[in-house]
N, C-alpha and C. Protein backbone atom coordinates (compact mmCIF):
# COMPACT_ATOMS: atom_id res chain seq x y z
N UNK A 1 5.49 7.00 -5.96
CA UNK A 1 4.81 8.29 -5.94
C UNK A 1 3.47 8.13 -5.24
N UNK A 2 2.85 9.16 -4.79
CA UNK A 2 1.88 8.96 -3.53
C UNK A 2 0.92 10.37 -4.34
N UNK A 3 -0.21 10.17 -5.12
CA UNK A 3 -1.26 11.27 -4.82
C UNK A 3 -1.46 12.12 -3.82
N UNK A 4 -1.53 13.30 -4.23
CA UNK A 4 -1.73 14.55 -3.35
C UNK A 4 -3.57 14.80 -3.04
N UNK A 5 -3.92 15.33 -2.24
CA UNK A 5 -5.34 15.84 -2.45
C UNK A 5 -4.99 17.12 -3.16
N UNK A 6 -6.29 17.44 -3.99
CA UNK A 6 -6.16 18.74 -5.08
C UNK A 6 -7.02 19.56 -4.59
N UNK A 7 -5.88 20.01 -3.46
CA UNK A 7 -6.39 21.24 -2.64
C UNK A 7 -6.34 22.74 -3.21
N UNK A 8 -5.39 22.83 -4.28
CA UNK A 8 -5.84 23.79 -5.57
C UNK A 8 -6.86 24.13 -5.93
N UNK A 9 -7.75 23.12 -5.98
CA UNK A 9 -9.20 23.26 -6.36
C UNK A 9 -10.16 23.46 -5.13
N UNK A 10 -10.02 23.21 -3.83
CA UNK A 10 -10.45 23.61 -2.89
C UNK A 10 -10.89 21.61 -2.32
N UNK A 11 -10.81 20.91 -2.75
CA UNK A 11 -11.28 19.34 -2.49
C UNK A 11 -9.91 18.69 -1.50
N UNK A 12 -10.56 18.17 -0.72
CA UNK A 12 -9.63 17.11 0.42
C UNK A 12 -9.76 16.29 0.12
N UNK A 13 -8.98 15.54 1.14
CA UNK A 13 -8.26 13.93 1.23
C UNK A 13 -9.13 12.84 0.67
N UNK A 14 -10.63 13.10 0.99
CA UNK A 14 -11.40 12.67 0.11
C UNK A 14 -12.25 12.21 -0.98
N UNK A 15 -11.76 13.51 -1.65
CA UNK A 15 -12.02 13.69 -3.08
C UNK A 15 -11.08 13.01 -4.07
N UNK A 16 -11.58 12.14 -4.57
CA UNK A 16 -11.45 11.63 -6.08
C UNK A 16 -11.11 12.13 -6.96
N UNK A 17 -9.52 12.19 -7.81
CA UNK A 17 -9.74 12.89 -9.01
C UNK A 17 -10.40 12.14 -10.29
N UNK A 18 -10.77 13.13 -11.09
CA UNK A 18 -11.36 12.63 -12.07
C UNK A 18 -10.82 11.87 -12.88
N UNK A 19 -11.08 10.66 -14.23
CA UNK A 19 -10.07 10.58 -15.08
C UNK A 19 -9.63 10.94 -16.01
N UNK A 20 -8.41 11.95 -16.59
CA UNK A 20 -7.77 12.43 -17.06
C UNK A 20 -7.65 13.53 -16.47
N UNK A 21 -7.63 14.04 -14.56
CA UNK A 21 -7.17 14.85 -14.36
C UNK A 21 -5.75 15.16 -14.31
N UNK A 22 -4.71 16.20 -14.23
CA UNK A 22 -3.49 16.23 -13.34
C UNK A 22 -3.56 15.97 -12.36
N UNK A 23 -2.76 15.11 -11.76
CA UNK A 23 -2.64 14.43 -10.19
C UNK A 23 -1.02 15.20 -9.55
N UNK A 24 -1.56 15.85 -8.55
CA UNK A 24 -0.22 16.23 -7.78
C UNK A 24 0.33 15.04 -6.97
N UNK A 25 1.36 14.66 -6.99
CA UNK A 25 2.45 13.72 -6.57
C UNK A 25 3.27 14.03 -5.84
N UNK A 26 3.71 12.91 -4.63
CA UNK A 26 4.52 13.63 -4.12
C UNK A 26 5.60 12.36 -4.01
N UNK A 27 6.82 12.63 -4.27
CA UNK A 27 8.20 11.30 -3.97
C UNK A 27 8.57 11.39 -2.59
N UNK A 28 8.45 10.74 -1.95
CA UNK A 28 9.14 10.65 -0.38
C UNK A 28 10.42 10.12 -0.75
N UNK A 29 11.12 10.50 0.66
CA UNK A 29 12.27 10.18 0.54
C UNK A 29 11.98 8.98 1.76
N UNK A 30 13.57 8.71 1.81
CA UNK A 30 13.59 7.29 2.94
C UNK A 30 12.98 8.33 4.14
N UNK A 31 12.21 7.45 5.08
CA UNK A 31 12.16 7.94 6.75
C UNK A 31 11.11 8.83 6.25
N UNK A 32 10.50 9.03 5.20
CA UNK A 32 9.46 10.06 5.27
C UNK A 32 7.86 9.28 5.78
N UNK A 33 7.38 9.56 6.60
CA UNK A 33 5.88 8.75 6.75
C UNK A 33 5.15 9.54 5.94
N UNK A 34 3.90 8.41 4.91
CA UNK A 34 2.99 8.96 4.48
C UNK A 34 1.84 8.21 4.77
N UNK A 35 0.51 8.69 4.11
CA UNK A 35 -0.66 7.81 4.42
C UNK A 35 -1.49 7.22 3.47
N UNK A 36 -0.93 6.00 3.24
CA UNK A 36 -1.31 5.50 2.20
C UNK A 36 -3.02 4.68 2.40
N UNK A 37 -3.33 4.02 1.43
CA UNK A 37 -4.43 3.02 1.55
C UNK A 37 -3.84 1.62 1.41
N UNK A 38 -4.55 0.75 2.32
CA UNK A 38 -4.23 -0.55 2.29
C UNK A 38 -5.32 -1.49 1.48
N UNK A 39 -4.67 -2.52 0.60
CA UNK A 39 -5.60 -3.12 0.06
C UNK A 39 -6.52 -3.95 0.74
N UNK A 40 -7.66 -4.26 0.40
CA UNK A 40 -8.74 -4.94 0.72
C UNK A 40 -7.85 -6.61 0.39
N UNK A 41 -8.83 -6.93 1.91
CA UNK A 41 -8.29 -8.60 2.33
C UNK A 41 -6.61 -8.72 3.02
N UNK A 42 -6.24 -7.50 3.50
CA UNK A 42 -5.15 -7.01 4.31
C UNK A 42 -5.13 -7.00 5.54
N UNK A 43 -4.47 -7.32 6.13
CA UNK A 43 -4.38 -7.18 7.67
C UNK A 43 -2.84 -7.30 8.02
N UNK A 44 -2.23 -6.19 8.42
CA UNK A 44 -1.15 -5.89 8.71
C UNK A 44 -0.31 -5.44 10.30
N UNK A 45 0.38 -6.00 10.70
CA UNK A 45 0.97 -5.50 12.33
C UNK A 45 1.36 -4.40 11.82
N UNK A 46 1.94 -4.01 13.06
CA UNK A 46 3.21 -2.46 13.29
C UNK A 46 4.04 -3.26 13.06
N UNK A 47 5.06 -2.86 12.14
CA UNK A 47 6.25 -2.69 12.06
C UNK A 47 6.33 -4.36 10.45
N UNK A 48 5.04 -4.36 10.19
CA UNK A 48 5.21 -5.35 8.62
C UNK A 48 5.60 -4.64 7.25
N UNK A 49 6.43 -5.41 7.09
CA UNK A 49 6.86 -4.77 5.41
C UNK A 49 5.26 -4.45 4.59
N UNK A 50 5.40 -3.69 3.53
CA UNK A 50 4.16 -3.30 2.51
C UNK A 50 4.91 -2.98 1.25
N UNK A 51 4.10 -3.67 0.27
CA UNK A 51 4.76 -3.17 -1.11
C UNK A 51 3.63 -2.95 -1.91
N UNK A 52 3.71 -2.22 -3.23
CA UNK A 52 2.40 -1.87 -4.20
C UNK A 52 1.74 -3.08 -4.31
N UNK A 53 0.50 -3.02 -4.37
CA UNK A 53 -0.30 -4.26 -5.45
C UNK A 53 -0.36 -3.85 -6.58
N UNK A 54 -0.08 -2.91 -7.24
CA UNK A 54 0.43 -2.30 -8.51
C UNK A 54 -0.87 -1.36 -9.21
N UNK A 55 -2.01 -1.30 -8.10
CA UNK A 55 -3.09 -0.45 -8.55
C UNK A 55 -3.19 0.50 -7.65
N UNK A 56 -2.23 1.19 -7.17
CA UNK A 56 -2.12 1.67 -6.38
C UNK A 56 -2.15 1.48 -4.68
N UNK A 57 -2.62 0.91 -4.36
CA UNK A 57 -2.64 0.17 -3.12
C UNK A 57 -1.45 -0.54 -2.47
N UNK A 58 -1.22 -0.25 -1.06
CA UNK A 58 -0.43 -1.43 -0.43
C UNK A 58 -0.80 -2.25 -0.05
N UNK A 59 0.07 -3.67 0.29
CA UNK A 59 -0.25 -4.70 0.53
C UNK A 59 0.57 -5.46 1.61
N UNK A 60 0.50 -6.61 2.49
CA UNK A 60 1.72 -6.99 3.25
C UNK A 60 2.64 -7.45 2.07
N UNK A 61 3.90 -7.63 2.45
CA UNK A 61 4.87 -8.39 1.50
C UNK A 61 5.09 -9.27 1.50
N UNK A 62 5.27 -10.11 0.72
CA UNK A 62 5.24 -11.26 0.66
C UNK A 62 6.48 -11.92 -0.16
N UNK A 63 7.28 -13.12 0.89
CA UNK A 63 8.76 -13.40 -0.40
C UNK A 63 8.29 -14.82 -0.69
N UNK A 64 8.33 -15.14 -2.27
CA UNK A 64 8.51 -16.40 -2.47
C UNK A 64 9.19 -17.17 -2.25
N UNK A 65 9.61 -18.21 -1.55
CA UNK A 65 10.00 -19.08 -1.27
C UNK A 65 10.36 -20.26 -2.97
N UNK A 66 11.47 -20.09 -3.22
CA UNK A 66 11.76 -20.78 -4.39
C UNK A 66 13.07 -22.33 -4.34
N UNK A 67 12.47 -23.45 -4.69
CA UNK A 67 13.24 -24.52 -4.54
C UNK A 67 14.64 -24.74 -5.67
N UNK A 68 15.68 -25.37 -5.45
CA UNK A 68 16.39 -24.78 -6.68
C UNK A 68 16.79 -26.62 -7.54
N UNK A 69 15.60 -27.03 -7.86
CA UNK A 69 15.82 -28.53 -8.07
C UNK A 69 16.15 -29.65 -7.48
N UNK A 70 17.06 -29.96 -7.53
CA UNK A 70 17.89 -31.10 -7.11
C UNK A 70 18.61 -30.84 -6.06
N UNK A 71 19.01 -29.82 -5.58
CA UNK A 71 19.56 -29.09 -4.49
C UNK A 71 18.38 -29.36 -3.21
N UNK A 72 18.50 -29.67 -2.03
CA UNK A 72 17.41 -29.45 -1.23
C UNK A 72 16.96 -27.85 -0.26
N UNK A 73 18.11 -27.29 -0.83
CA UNK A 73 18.35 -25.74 -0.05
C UNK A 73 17.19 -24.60 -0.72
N UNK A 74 16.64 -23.91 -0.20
CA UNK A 74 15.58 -23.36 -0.86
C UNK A 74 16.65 -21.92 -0.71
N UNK A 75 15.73 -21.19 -1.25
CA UNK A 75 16.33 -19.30 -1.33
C UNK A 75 15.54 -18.58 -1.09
N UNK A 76 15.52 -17.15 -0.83
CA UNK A 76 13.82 -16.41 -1.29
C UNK A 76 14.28 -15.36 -1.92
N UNK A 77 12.79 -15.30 -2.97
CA UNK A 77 12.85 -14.35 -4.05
C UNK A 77 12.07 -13.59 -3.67
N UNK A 78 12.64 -12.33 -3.56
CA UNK A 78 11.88 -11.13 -3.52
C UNK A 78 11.56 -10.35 -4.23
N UNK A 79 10.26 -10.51 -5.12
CA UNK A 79 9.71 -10.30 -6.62
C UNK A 79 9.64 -8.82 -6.36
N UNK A 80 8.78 -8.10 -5.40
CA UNK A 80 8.15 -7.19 -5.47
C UNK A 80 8.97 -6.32 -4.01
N UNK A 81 9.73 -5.18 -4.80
CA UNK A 81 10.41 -4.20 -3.77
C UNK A 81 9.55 -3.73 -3.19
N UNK A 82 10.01 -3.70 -1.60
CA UNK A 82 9.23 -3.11 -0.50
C UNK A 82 9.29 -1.61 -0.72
N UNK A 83 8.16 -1.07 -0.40
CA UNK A 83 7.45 0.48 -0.23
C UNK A 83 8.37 0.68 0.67
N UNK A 84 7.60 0.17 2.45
CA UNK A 84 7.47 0.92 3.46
C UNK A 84 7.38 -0.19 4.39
N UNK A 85 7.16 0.77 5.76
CA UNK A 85 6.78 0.06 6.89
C UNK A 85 5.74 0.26 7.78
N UNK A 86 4.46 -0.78 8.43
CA UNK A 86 4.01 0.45 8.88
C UNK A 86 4.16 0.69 9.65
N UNK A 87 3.48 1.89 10.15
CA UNK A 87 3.43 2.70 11.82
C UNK A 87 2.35 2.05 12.46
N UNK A 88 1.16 0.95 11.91
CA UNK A 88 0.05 0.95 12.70
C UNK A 88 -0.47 -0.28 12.42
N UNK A 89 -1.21 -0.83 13.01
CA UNK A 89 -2.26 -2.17 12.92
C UNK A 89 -3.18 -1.60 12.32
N UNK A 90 -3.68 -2.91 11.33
CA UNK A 90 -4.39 -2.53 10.65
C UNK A 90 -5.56 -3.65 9.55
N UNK A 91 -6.93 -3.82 10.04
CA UNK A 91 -7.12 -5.10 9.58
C UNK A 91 -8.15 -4.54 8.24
N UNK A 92 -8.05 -5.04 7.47
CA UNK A 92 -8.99 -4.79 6.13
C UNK A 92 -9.23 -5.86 5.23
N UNK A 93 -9.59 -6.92 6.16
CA UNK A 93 -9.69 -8.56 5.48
C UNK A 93 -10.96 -8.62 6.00
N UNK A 94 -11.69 -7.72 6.53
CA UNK A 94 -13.08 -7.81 6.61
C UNK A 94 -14.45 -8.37 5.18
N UNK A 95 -13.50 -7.99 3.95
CA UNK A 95 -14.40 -8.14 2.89
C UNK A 95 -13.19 -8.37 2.07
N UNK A 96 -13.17 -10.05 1.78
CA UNK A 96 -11.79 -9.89 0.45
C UNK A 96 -12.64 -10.48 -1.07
N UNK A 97 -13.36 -10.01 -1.13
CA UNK A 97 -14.59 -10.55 -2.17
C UNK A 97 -14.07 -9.20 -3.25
N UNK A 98 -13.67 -8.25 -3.12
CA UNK A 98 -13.59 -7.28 -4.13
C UNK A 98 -14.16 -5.87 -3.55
N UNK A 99 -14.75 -6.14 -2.62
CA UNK A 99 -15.50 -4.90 -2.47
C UNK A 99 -14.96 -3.92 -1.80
N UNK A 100 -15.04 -2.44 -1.94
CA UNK A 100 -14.10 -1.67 -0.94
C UNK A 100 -14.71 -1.81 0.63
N UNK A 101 -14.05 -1.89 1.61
CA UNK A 101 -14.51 -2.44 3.19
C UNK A 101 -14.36 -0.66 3.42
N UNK A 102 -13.48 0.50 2.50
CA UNK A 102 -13.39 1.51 3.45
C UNK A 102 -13.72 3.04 2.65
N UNK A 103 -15.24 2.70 1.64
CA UNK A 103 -15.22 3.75 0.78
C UNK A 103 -14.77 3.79 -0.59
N UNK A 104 -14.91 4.23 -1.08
CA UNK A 104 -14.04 4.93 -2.80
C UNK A 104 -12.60 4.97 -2.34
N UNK A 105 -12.30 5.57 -1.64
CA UNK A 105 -10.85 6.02 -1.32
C UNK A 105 -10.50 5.73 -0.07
N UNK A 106 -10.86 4.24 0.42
CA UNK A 106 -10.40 3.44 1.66
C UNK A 106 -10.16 4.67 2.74
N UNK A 107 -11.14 5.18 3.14
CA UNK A 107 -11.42 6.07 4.02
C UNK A 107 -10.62 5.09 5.76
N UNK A 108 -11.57 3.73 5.75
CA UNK A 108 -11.14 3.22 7.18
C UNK A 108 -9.80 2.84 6.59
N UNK A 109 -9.71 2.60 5.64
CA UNK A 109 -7.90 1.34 5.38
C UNK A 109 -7.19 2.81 5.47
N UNK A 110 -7.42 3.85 5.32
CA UNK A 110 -5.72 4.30 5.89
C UNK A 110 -4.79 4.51 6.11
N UNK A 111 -3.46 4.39 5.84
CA UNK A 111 -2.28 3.32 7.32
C UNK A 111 -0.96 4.13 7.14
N UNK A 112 -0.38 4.73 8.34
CA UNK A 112 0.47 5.58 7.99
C UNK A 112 2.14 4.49 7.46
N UNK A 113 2.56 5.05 6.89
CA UNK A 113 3.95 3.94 6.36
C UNK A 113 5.14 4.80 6.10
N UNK A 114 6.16 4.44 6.90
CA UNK A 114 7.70 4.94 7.02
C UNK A 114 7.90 4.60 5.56
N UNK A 115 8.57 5.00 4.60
CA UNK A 115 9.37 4.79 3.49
C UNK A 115 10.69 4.47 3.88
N UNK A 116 10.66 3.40 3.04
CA UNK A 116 12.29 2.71 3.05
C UNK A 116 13.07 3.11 1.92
C-alpha cells in the first residue's frame, strides 16, 4: 500500500500526515508506476529490483546468498518480496548516518517504481 497526499484537506505531496490521522491508500496493481521514497544510503540503477525496508521506504534488493553445509552448492534466499522496479537512477547514499539527505518526506529521494 502506498500513502495518498490528503488532498481532501487541501495539503500536497508534501504534507505530512499527522499521527493518528486516516491515511488514504492506494493498492497498485502489477505494471502500475508509483512514486515512492527511497531509503537513505541507497543508490539504485534503472531497471534494479526494490523491496520495503519495512518503515515504509524502498530499498535495493538484496538476496542472501545461503551455504547448505556440507554440500558445496550454495542457493539464494529471497527473504524479502520484491515491491517494484525502478524507472530511474537514483543516488541517496549521500548521508547513510541516519539523517534524511531529502527532507521529512524525501522530497530529492523520490523514484518512480513499476509494481511487480
Amino acid at each position: 500500500m502506498f500513502a495518498l497526499e490528503d488532498e481532501l484537506q487541501g495539503n500536497g505531496i508534501d504534507t505530512a500526515y499527522a499521527s493518528g490521522d486516516k491515511v488514504q491508500c492506494w493498492i497498485p496493481n502489477r505494471g502500475d508506476v508509483v512514486l515512492a521514497i527511497l531509503a537513505d544510503g541507497q543508490s539504485v540503477g534503472e531497471g534494479d529490483f526494490l523491496e520495503s525496508n519495512g518503515a515504509g521506504y524502498l530499498r535495493a534488493h538484496t538476496v542472501e546468498e545461503v551455504s547448505s553445509g556440507e554440500q558445496v552448492d550454495e542457493f539464494k534466499l529471497y527473504v524479502h518480496p520484491l515491491v517494484g522496479v525502478s524507472l530511474e537512477e537514483m543516488d541517496a547514499s549521500a548521508d547513510s548516518s541516519g539523517q534524511d539527505v531529502g527532507g521529512g518526506l524525501g522530497v530529492n529521494k523520490r523514484i518512480k517504481v513499476r509494481i511487480l
